[in-house]
PDB file of N, CA and C in Angstrom:
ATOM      1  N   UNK A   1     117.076 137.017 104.327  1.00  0.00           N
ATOM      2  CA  UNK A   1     117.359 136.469 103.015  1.00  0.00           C
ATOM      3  C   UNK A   1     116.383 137.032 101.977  1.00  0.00           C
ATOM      4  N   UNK A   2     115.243 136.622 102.599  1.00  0.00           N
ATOM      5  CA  UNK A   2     114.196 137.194 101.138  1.00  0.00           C
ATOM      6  C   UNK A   2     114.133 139.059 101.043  1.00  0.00           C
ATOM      7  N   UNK A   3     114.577 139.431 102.467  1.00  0.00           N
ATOM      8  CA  UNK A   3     114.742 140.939 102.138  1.00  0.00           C
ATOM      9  C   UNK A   3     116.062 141.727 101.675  1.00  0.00           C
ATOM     10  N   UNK A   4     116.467 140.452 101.260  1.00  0.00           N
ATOM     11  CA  UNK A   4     118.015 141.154 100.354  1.00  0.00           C
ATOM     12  C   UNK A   4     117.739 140.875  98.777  1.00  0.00           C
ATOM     13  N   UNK A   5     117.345 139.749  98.469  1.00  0.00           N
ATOM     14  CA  UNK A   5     116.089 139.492  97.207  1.00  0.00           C
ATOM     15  C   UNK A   5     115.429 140.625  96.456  1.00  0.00           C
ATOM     16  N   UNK A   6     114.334 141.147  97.523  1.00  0.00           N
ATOM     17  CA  UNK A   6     113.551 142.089  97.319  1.00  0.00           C
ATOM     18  C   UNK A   6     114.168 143.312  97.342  1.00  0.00           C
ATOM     19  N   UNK A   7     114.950 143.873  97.958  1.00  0.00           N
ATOM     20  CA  UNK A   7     115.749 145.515  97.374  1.00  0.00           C
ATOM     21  C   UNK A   7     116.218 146.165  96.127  1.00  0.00           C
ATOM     22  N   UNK A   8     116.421 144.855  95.212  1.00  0.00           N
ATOM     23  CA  UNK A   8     116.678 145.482  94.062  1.00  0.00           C
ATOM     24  C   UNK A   8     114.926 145.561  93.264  1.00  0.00           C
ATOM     25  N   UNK A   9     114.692 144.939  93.539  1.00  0.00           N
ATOM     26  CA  UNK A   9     113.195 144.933  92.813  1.00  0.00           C
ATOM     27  C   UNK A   9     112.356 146.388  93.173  1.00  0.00           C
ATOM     28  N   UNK A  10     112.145 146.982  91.665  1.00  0.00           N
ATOM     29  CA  UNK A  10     111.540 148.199  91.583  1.00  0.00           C
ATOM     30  C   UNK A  10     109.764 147.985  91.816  1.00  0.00           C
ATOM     31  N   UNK A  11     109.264 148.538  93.032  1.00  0.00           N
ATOM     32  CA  UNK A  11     107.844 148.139  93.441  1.00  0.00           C
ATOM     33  C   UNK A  11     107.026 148.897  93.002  1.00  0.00           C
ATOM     34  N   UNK A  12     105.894 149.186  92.263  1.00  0.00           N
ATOM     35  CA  UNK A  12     105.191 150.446  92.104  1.00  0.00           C
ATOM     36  C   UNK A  12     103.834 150.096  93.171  1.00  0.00           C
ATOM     37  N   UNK A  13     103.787 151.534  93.088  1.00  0.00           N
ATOM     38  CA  UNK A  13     102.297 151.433  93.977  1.00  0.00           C
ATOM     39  C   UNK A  13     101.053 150.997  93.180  1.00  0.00           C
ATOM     40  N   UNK A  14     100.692 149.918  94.173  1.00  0.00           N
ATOM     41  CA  UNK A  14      99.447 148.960  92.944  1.00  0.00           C
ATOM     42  C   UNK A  14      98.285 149.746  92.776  1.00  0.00           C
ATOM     43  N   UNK A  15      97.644 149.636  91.864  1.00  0.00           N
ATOM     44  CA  UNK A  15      96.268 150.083  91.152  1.00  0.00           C
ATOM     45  C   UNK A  15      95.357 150.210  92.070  1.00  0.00           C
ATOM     46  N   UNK A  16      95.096 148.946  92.463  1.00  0.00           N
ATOM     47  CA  UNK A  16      94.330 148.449  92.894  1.00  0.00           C
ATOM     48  C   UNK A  16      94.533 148.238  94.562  1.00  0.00           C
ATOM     49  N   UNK A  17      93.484 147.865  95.788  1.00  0.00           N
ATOM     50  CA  UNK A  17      93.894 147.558  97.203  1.00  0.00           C
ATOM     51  C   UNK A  17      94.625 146.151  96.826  1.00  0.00           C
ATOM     52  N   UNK A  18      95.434 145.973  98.191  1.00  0.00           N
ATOM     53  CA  UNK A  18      95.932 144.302  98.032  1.00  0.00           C
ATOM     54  C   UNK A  18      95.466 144.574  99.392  1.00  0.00           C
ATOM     55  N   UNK A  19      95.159 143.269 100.277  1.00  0.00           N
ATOM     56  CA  UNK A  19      94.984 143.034 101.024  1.00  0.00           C
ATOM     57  C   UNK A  19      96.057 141.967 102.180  1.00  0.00           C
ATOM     58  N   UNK A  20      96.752 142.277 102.429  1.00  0.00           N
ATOM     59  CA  UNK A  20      97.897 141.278 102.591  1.00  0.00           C
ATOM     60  C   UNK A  20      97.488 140.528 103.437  1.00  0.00           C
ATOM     61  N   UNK A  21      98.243 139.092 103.133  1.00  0.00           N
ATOM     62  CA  UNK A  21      97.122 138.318 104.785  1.00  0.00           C
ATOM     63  C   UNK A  21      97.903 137.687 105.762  1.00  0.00           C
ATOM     64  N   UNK A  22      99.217 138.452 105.388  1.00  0.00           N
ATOM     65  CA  UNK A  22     100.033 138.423 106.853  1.00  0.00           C
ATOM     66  C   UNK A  22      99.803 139.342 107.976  1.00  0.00           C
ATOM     67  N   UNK A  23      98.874 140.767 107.601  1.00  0.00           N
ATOM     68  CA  UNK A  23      98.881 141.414 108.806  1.00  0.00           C
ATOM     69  C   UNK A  23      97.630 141.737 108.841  1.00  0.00           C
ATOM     70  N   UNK A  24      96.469 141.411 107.533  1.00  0.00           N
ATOM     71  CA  UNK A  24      95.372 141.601 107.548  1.00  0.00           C
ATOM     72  C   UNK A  24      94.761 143.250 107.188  1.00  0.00           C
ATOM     73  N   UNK A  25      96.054 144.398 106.274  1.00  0.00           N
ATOM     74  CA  UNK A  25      96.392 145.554 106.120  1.00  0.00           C
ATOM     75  C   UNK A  25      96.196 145.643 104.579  1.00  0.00           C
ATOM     76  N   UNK A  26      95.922 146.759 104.264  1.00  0.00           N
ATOM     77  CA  UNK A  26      96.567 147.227 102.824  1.00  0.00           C
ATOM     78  C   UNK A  26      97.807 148.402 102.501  1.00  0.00           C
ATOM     79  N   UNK A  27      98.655 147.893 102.100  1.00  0.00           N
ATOM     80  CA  UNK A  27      99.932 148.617 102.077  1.00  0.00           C
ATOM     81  C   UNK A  27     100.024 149.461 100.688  1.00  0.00           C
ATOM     82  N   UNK A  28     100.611 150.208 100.801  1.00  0.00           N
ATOM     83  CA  UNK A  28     100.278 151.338  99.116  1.00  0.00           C
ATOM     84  C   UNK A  28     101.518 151.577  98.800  1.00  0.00           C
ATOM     85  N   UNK A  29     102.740 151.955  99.978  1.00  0.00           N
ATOM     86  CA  UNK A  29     104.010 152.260  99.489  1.00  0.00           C
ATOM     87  C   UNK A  29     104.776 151.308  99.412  1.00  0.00           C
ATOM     88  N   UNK A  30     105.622 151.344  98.164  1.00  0.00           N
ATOM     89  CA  UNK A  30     106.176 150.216  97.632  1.00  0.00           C
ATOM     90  C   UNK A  30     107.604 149.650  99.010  1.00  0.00           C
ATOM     91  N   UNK A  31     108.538 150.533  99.867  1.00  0.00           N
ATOM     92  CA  UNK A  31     108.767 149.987 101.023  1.00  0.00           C
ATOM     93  C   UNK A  31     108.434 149.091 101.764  1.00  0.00           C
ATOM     94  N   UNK A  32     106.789 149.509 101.984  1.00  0.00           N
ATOM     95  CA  UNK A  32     105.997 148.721 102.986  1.00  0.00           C
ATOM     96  C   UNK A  32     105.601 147.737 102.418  1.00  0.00           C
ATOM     97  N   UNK A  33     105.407 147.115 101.434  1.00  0.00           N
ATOM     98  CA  UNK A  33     104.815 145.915 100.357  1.00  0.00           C
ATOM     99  C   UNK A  33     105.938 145.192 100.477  1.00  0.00           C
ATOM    100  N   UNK A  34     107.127 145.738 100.211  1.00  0.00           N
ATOM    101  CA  UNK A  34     108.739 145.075 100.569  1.00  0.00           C
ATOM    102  C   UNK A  34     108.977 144.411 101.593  1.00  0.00           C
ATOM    103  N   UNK A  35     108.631 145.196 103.117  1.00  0.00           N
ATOM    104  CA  UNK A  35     108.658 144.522 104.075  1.00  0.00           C
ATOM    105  C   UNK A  35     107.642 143.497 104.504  1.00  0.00           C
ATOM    106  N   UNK A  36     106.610 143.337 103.905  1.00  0.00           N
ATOM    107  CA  UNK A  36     105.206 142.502 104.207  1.00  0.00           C
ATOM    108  C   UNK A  36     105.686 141.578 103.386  1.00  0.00           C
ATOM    109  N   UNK A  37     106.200 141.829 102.422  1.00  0.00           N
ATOM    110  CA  UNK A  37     106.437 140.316 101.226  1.00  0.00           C
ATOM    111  C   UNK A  37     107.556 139.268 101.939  1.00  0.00           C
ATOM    112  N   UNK A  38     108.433 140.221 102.336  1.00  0.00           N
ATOM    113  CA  UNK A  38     109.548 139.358 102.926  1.00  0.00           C
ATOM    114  C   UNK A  38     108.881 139.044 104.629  1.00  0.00           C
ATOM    115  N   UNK A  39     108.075 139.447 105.222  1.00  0.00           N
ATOM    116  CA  UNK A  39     107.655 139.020 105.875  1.00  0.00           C
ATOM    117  C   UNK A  39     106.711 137.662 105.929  1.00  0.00           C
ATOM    118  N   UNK A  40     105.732 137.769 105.145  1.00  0.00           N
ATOM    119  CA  UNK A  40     105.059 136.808 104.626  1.00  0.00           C
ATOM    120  C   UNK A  40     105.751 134.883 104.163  1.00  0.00           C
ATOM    121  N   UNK A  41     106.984 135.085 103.738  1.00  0.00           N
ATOM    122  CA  UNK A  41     107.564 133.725 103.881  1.00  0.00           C
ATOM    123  C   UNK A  41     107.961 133.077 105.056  1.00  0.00           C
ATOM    124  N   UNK A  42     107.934 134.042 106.247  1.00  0.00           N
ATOM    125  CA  UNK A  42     108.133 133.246 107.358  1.00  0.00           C
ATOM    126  C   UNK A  42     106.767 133.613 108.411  1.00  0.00           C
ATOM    127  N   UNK A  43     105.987 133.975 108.420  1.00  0.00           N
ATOM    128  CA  UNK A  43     104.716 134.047 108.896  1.00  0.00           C
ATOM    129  C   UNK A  43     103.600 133.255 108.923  1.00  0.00           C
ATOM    130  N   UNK A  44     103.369 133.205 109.945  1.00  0.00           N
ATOM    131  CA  UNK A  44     101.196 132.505 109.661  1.00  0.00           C
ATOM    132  C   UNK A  44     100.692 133.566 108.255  1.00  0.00           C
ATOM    133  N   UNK A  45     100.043 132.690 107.776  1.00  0.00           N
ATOM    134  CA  UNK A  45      98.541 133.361 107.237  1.00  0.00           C
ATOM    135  C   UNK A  45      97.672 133.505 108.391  1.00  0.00           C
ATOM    136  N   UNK A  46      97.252 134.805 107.974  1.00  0.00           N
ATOM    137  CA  UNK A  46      96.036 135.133 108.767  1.00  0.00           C
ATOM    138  C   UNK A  46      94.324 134.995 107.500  1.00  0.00           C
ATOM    139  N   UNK A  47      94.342 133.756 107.387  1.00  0.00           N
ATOM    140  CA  UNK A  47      93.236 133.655 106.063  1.00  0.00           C
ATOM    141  C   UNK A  47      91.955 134.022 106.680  1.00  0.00           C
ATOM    142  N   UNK A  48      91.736 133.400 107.633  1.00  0.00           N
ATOM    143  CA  UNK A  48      90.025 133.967 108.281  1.00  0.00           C
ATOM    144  C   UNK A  48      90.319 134.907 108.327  1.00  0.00           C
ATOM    145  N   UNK A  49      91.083 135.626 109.324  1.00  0.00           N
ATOM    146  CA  UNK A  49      90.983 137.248 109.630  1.00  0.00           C
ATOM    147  C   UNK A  49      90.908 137.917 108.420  1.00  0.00           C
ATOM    148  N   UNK A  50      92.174 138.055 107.302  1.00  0.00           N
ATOM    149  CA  UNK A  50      92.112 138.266 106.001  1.00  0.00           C
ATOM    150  C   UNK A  50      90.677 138.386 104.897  1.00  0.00           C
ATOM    151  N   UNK A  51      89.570 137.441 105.575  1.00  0.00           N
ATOM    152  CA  UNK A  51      88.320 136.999 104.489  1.00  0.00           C
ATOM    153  C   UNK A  51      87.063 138.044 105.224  1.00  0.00           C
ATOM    154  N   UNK A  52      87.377 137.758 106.916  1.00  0.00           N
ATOM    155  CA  UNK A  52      86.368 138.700 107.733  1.00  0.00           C
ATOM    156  C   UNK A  52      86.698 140.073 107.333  1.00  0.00           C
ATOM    157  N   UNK A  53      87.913 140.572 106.576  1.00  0.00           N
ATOM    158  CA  UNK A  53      88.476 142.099 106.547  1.00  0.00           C
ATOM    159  C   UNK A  53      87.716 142.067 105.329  1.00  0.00           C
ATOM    160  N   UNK A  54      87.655 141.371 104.484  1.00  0.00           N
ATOM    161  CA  UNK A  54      87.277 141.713 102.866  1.00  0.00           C
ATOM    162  C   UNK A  54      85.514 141.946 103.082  1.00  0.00           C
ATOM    163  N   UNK A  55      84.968 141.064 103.902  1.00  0.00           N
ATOM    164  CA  UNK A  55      83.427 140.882 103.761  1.00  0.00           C
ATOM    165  C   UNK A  55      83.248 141.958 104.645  1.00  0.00           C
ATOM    166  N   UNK A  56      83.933 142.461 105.772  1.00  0.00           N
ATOM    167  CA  UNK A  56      83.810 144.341 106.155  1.00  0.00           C
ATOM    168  C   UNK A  56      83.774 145.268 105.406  1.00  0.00           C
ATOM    169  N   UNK A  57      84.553 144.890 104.551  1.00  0.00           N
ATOM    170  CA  UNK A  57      84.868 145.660 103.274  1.00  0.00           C
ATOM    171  C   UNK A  57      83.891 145.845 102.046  1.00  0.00           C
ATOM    172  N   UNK A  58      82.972 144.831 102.360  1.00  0.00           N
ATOM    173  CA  UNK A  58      81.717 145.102 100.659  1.00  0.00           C
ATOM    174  C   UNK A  58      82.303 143.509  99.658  1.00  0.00           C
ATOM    175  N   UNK A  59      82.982 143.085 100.375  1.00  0.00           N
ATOM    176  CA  UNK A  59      83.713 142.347  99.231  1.00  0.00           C
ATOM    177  C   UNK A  59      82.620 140.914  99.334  1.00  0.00           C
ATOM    178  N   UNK A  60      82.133 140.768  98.057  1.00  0.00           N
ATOM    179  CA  UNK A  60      80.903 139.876  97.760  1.00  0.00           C
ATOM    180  C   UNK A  60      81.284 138.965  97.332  1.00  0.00           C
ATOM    181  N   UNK A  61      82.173 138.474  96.159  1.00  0.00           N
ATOM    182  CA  UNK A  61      82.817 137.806  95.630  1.00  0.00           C
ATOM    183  C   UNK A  61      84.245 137.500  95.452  1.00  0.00           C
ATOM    184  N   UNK A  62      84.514 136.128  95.653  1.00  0.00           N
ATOM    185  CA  UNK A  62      86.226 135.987  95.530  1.00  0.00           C
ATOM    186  C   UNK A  62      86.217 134.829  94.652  1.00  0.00           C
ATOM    187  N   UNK A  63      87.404 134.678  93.731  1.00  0.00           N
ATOM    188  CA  UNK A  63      87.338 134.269  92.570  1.00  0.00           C
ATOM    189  C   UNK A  63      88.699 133.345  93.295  1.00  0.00           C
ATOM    190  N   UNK A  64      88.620 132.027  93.121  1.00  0.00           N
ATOM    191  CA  UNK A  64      90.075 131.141  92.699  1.00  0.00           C
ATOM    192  C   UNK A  64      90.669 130.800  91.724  1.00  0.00           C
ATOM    193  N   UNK A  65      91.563 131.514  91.272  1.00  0.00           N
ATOM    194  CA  UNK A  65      91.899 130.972  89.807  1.00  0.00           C
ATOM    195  C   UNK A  65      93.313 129.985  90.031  1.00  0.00           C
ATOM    196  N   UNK A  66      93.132 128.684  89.460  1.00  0.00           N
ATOM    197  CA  UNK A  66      94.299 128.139  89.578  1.00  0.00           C
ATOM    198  C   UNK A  66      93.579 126.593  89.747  1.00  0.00           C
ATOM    199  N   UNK A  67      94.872 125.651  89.849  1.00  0.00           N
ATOM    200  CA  UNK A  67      93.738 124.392  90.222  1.00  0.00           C
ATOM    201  C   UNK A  67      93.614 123.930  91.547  1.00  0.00           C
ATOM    202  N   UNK A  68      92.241 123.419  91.466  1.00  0.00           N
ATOM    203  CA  UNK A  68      91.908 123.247  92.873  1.00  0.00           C
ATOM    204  C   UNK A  68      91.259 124.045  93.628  1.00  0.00           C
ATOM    205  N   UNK A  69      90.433 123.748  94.600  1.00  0.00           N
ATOM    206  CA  UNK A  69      89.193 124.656  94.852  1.00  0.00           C
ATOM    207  C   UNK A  69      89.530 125.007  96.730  1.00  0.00           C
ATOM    208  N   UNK A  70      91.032 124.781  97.336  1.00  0.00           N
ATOM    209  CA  UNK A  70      90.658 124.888  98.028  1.00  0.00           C
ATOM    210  C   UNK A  70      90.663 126.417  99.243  1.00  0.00           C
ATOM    211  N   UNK A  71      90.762 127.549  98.667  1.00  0.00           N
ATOM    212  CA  UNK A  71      90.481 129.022  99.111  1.00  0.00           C
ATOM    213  C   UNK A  71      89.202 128.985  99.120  1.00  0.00           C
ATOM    214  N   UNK A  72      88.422 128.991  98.180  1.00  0.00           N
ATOM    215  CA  UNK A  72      87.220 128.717  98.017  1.00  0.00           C
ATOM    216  C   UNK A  72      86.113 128.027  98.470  1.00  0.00           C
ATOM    217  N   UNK A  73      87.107 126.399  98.926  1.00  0.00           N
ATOM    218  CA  UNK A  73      86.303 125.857 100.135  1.00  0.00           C
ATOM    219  C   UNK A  73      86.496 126.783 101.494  1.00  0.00           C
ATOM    220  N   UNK A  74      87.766 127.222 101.988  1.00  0.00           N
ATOM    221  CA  UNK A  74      87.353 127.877 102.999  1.00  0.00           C
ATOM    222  C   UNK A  74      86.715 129.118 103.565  1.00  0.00           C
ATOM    223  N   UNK A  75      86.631 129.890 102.070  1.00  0.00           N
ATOM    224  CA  UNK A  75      85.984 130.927 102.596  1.00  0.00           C
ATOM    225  C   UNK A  75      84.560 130.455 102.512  1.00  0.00           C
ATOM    226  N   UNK A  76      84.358 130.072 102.306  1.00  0.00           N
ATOM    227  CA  UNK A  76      82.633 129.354 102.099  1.00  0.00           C
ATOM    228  C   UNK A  76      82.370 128.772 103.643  1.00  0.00           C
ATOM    229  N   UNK A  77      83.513 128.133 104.526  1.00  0.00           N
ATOM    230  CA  UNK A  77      83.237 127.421 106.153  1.00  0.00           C
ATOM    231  C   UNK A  77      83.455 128.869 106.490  1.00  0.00           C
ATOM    232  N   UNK A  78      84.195 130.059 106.390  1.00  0.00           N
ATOM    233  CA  UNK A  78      84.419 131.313 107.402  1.00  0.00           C
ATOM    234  C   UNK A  78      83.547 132.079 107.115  1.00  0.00           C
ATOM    235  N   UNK A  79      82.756 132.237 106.053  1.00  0.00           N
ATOM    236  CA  UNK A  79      81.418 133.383 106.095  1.00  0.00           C
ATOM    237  C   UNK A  79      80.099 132.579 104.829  1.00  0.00           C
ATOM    238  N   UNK A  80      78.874 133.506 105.349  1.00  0.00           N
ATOM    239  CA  UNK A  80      78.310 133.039 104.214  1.00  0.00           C
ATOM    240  C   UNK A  80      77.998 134.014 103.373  1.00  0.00           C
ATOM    241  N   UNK A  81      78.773 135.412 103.907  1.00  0.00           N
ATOM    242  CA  UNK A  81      78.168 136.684 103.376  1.00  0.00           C
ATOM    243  C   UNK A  81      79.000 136.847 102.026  1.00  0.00           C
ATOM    244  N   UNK A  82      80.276 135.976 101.703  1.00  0.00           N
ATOM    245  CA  UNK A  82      80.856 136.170 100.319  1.00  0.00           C
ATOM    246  C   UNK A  82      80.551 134.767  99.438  1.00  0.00           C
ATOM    247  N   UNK A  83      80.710 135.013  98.066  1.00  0.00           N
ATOM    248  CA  UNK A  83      80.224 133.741  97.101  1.00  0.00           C
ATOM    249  C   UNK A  83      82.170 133.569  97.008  1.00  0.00           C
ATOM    250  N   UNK A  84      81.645 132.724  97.057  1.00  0.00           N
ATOM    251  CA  UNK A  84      83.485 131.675  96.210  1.00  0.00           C
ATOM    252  C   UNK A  84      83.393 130.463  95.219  1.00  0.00           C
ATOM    253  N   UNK A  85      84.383 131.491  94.363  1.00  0.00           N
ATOM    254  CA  UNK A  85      83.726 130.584  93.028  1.00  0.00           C
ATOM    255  C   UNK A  85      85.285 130.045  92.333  1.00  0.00           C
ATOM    256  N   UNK A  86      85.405 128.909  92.458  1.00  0.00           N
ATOM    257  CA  UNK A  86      86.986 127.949  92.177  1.00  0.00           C
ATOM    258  C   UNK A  86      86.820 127.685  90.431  1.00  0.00           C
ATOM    259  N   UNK A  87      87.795 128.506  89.912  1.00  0.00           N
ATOM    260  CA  UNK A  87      87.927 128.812  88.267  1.00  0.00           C
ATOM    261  C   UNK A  87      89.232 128.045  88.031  1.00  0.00           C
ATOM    262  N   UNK A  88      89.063 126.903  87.577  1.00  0.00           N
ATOM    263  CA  UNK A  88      90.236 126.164  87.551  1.00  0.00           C
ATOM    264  C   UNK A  88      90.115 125.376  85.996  1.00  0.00           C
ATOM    265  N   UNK A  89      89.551 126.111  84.753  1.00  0.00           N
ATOM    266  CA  UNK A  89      90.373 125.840  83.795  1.00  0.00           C
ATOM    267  C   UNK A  89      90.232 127.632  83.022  1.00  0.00           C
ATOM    268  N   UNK A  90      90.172 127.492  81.783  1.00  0.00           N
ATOM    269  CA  UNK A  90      90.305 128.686  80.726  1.00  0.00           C
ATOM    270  C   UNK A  90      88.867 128.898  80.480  1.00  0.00           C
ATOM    271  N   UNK A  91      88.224 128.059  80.316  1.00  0.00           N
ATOM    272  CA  UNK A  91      86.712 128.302  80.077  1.00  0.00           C
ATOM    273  C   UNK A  91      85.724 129.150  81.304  1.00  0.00           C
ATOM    274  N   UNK A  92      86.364 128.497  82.173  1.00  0.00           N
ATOM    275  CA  UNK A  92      85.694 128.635  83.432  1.00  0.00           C
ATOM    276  C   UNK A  92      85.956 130.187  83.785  1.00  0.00           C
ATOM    277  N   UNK A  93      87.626 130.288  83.772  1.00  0.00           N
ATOM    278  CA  UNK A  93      88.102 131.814  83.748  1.00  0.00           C
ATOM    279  C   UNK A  93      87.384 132.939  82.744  1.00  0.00           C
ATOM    280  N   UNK A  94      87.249 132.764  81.817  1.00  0.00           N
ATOM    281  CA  UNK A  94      86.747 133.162  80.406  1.00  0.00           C
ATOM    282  C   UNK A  94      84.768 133.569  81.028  1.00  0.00           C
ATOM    283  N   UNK A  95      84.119 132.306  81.075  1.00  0.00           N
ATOM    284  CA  UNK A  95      83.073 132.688  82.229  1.00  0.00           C
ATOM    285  C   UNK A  95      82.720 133.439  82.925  1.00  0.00           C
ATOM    286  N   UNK A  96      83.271 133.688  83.748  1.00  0.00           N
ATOM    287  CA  UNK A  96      83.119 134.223  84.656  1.00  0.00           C
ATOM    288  C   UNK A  96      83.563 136.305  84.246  1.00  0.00           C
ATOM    289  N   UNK A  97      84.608 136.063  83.151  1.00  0.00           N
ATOM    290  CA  UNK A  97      84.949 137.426  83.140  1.00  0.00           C
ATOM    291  C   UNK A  97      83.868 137.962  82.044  1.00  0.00           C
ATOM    292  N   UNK A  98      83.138 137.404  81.131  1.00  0.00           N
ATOM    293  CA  UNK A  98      82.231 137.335  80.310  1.00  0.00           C
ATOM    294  C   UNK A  98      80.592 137.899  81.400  1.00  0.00           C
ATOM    295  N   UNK A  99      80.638 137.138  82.862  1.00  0.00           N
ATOM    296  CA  UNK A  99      79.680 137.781  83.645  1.00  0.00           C
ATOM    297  C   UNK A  99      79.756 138.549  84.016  1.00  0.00           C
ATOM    298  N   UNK A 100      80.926 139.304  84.353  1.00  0.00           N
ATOM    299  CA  UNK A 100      81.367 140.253  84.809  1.00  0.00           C
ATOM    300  C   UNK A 100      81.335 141.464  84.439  1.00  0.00           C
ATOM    301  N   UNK A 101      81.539 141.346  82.986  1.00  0.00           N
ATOM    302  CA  UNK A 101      81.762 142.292  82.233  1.00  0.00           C
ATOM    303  C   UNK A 101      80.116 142.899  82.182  1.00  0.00           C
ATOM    304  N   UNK A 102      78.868 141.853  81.880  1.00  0.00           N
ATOM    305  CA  UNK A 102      77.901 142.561  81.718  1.00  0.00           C
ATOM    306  C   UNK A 102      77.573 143.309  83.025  1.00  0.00           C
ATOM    307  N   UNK A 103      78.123 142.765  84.497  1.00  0.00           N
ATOM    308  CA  UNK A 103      77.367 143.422  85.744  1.00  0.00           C
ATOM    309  C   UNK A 103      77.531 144.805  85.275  1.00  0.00           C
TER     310      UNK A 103
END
């Protein structure tokens, strides 16, 4: 179902890595992002595995934007080697990209 959805949808290859956390991979061709997306609605999350791949990775910081803090609580119980920081209004968002900007 969701991969008859997704065929008409034109995918570009993202900018940036995604990290998908259904297979714990980064996918680049827009095919393969197709099949992981429609995969992903009927799958486990793999969130620990997913957080241990990022902090292999250099990845220091993860940002929650949205309400509610709770990604953020868990990556904080699965490592202590990344900061998680739960941005759950406009100010807070605004904050944080304001620190950012000077690193």
């Amino acid at each position: 179902a969701m991969e008859e959805k997704l065929k008409p949808v034109d995918l570009q290859k993202p900018f940036l890595p995604v990290l998908h956390n259904v297979d714990v991979q980064i996918h680049e061709e827009p095919d393969a992002i197709r099949d992981v997306l429609a995969a992903q609605v009927a799958s486990p999350v793999l969130w620990a595995d997913t957080v241990r791949k990022m902090e292999e990775a250099g990845v220091m910081e993860i940002y929650e934007v949205g309400p509610g803090a709770a990604l953020s609580g868990m990556v904080k119980r699965i490592t202590k080697g990344i900061t998680a920081k739960a941005l759950n209004s406009r100010a807070a968002l605004e904050e944080a990209a304001a620190a950012n900007q000077e690193k």
